[in-house]
Protein backbone atom coordinates (compact mmCIF):
# COMPACT_ATOMS: atom_id res chain seq x y z
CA UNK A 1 215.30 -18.22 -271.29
CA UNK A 2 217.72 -19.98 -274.53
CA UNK A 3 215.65 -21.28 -277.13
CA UNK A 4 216.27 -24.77 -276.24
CA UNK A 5 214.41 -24.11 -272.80
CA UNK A 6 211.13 -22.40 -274.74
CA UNK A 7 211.14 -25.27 -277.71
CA UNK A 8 211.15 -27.66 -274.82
CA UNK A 9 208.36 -25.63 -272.97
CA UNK A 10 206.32 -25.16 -275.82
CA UNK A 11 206.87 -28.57 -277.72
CA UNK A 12 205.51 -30.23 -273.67
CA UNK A 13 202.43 -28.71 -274.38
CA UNK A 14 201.75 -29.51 -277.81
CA UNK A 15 202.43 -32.83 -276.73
CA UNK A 16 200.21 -33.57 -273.68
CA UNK A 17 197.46 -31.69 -275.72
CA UNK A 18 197.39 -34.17 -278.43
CA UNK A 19 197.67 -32.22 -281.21
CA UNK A 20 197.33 -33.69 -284.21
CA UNK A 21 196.76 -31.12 -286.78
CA UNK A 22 199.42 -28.33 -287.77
CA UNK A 23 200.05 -26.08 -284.72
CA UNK A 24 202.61 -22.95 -284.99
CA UNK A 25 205.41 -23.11 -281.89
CA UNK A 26 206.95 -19.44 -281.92
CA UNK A 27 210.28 -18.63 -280.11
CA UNK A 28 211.95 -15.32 -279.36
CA UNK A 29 215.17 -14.84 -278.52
CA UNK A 30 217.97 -12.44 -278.90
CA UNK A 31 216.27 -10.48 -282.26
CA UNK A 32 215.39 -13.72 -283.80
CA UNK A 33 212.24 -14.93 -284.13
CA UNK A 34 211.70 -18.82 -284.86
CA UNK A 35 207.98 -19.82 -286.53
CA UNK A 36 207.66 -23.58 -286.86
CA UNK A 37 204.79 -25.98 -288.15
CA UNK A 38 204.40 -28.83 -286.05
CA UNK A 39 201.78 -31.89 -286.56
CA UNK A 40 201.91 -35.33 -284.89
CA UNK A 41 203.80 -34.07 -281.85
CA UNK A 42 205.20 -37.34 -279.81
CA UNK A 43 207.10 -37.21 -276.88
CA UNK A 44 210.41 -38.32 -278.91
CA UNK A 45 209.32 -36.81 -282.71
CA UNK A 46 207.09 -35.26 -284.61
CA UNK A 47 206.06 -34.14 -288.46
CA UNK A 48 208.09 -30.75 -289.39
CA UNK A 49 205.94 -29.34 -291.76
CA UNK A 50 208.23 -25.78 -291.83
CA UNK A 51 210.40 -23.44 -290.13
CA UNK A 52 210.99 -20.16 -290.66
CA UNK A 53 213.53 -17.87 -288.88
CA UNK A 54 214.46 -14.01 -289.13
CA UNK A 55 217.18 -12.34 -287.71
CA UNK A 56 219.32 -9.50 -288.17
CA UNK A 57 221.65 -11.52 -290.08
CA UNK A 58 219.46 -11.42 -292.92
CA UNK A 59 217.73 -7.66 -292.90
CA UNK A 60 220.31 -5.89 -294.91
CA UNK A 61 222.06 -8.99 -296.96
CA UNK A 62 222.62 -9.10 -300.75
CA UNK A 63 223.23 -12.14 -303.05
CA UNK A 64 226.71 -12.61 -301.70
CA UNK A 65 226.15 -12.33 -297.89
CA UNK A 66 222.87 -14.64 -298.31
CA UNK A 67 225.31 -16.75 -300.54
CA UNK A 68 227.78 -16.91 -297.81
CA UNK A 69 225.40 -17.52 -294.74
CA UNK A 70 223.56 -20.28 -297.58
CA UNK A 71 226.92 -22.21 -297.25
CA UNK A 72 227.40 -21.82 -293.49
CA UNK A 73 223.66 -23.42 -293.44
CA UNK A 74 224.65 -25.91 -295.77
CA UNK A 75 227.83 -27.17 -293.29
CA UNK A 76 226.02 -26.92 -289.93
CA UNK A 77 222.86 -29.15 -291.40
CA UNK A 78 224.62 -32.03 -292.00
CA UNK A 79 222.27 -33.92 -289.50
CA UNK A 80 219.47 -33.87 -292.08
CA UNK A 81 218.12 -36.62 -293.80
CA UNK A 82 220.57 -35.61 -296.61
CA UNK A 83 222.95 -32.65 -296.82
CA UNK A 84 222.37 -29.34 -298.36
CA UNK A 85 223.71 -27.57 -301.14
CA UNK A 86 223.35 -24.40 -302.55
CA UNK A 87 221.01 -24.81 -305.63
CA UNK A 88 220.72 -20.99 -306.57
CA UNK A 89 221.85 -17.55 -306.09
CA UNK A 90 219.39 -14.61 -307.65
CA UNK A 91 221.55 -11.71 -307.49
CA UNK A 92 218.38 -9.72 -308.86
CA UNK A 93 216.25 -10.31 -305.48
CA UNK A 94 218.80 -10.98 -303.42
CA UNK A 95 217.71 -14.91 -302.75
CA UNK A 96 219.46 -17.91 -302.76
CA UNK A 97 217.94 -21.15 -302.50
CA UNK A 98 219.45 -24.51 -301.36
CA UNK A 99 218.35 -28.01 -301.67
CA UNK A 100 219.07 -31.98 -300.87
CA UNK A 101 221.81 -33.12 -302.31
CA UNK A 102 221.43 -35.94 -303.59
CA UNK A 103 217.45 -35.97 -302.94
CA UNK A 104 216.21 -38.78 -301.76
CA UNK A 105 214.88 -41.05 -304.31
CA UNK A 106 211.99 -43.99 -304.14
CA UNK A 107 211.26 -45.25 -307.36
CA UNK A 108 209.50 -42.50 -309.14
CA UNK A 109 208.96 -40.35 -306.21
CA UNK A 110 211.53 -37.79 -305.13
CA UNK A 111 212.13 -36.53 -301.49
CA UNK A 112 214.08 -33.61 -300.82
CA UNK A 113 214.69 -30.26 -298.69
CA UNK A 114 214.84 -26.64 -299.53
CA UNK A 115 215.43 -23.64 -297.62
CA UNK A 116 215.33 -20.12 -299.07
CA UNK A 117 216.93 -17.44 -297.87
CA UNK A 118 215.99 -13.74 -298.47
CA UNK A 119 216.39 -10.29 -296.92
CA UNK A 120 213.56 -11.63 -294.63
CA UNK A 121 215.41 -14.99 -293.42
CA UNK A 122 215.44 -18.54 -293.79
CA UNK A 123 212.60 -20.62 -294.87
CA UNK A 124 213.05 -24.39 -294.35
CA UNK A 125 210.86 -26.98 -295.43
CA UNK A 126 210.53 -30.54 -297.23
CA UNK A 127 209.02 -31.19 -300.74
CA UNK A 128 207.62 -34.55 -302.49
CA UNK A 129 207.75 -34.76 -305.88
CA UNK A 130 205.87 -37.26 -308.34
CA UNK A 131 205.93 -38.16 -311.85
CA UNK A 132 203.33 -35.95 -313.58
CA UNK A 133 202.46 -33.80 -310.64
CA UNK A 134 203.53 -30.30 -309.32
CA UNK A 135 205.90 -30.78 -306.46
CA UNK A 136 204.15 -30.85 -302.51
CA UNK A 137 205.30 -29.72 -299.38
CA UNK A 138 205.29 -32.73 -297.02
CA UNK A 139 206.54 -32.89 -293.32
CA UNK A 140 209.53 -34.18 -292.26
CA UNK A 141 209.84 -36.48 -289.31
CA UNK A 142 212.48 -35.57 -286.68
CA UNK A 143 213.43 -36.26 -283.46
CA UNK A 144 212.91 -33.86 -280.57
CA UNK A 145 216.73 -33.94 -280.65
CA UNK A 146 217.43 -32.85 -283.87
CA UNK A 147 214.33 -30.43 -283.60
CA UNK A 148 216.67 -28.51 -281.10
CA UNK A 149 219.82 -28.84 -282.39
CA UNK A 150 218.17 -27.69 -285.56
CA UNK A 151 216.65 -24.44 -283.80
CA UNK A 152 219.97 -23.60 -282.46
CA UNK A 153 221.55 -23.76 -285.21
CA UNK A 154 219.43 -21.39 -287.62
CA UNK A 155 219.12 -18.97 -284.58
CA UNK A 156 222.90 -19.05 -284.09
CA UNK A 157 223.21 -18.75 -287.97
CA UNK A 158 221.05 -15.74 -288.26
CA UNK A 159 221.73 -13.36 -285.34
């Protein structure tokens, strides 16, 4: 079974149950484990709150292999609300962070996504920032369609 097939599986039955509060969706496949956050689950979208992924890719990487695969991430994404860019490398613990960019902006408030990557895996999610106020993680609304493509892609990425 691809992960497609078991997103689509488990994301049916989120669905018909109605779930409106945060519900974790866990795929397997090929030594990579998916763990998303899913609220609001619709039959064509629903609220991303995370997703996290570990692979083999990632077990034994330093700075400059989580550097590379942070690029690769940034170039397959491009279907997000805005595109990724490597923000930071920490060559100390071996993480490297990327965000929006540009984030998205709304007046005061600014939008944007970040996924870390460490010797663990990827960690996607997005964040809300206000004037005056420590920065929130808020879900993301996304098609059922990108939710896929999105799966495959940081599976793909990290085995």
């Amino acid at each position: 079974m691809n992960i497609a097939h078991q997103l689509r599986t488990q994301y049916a039955q989120l669905a018909q149950s109605g779930a409106v509060t945060p519900a974790q969706v866990q795929i397997v496949e090929g030594g990579v484990t998916l763990t998303l956050c899913l609220s609001g689950v619709q039959p064509l979208a629903c609220e991303l709150h995370s997703i996290e992924v570990n692979g083999p890719r990632y077990a034994q990487a330093d700075a400059d292999e989580l550097s590379r695969l942070g690029q690769q991430l940034a170039d397959h994404l491009r279907y997000l609300l805005e595109p990724l860019q490597v923000h930071e490398v920490d060559r100390e613990l071996d993480v490297v962070q990327l965000r929006s960019y540009p984030p998205r902006r709304d007046q005061q408030t600014v939008r944007y996504f970040e996924a870390t990557l460490a010797r663990g895996g990827v960690m996607l999610a997005r964040y809300e920032k206000q004037p005056q106020a420590s920065r929130e993680q808020i879900p993301a609304v996304v098609t059922t369609e990108v939710l896929e493509l999105l799966c495959d892609d940081l599976a793909r990425l990290s085995a």
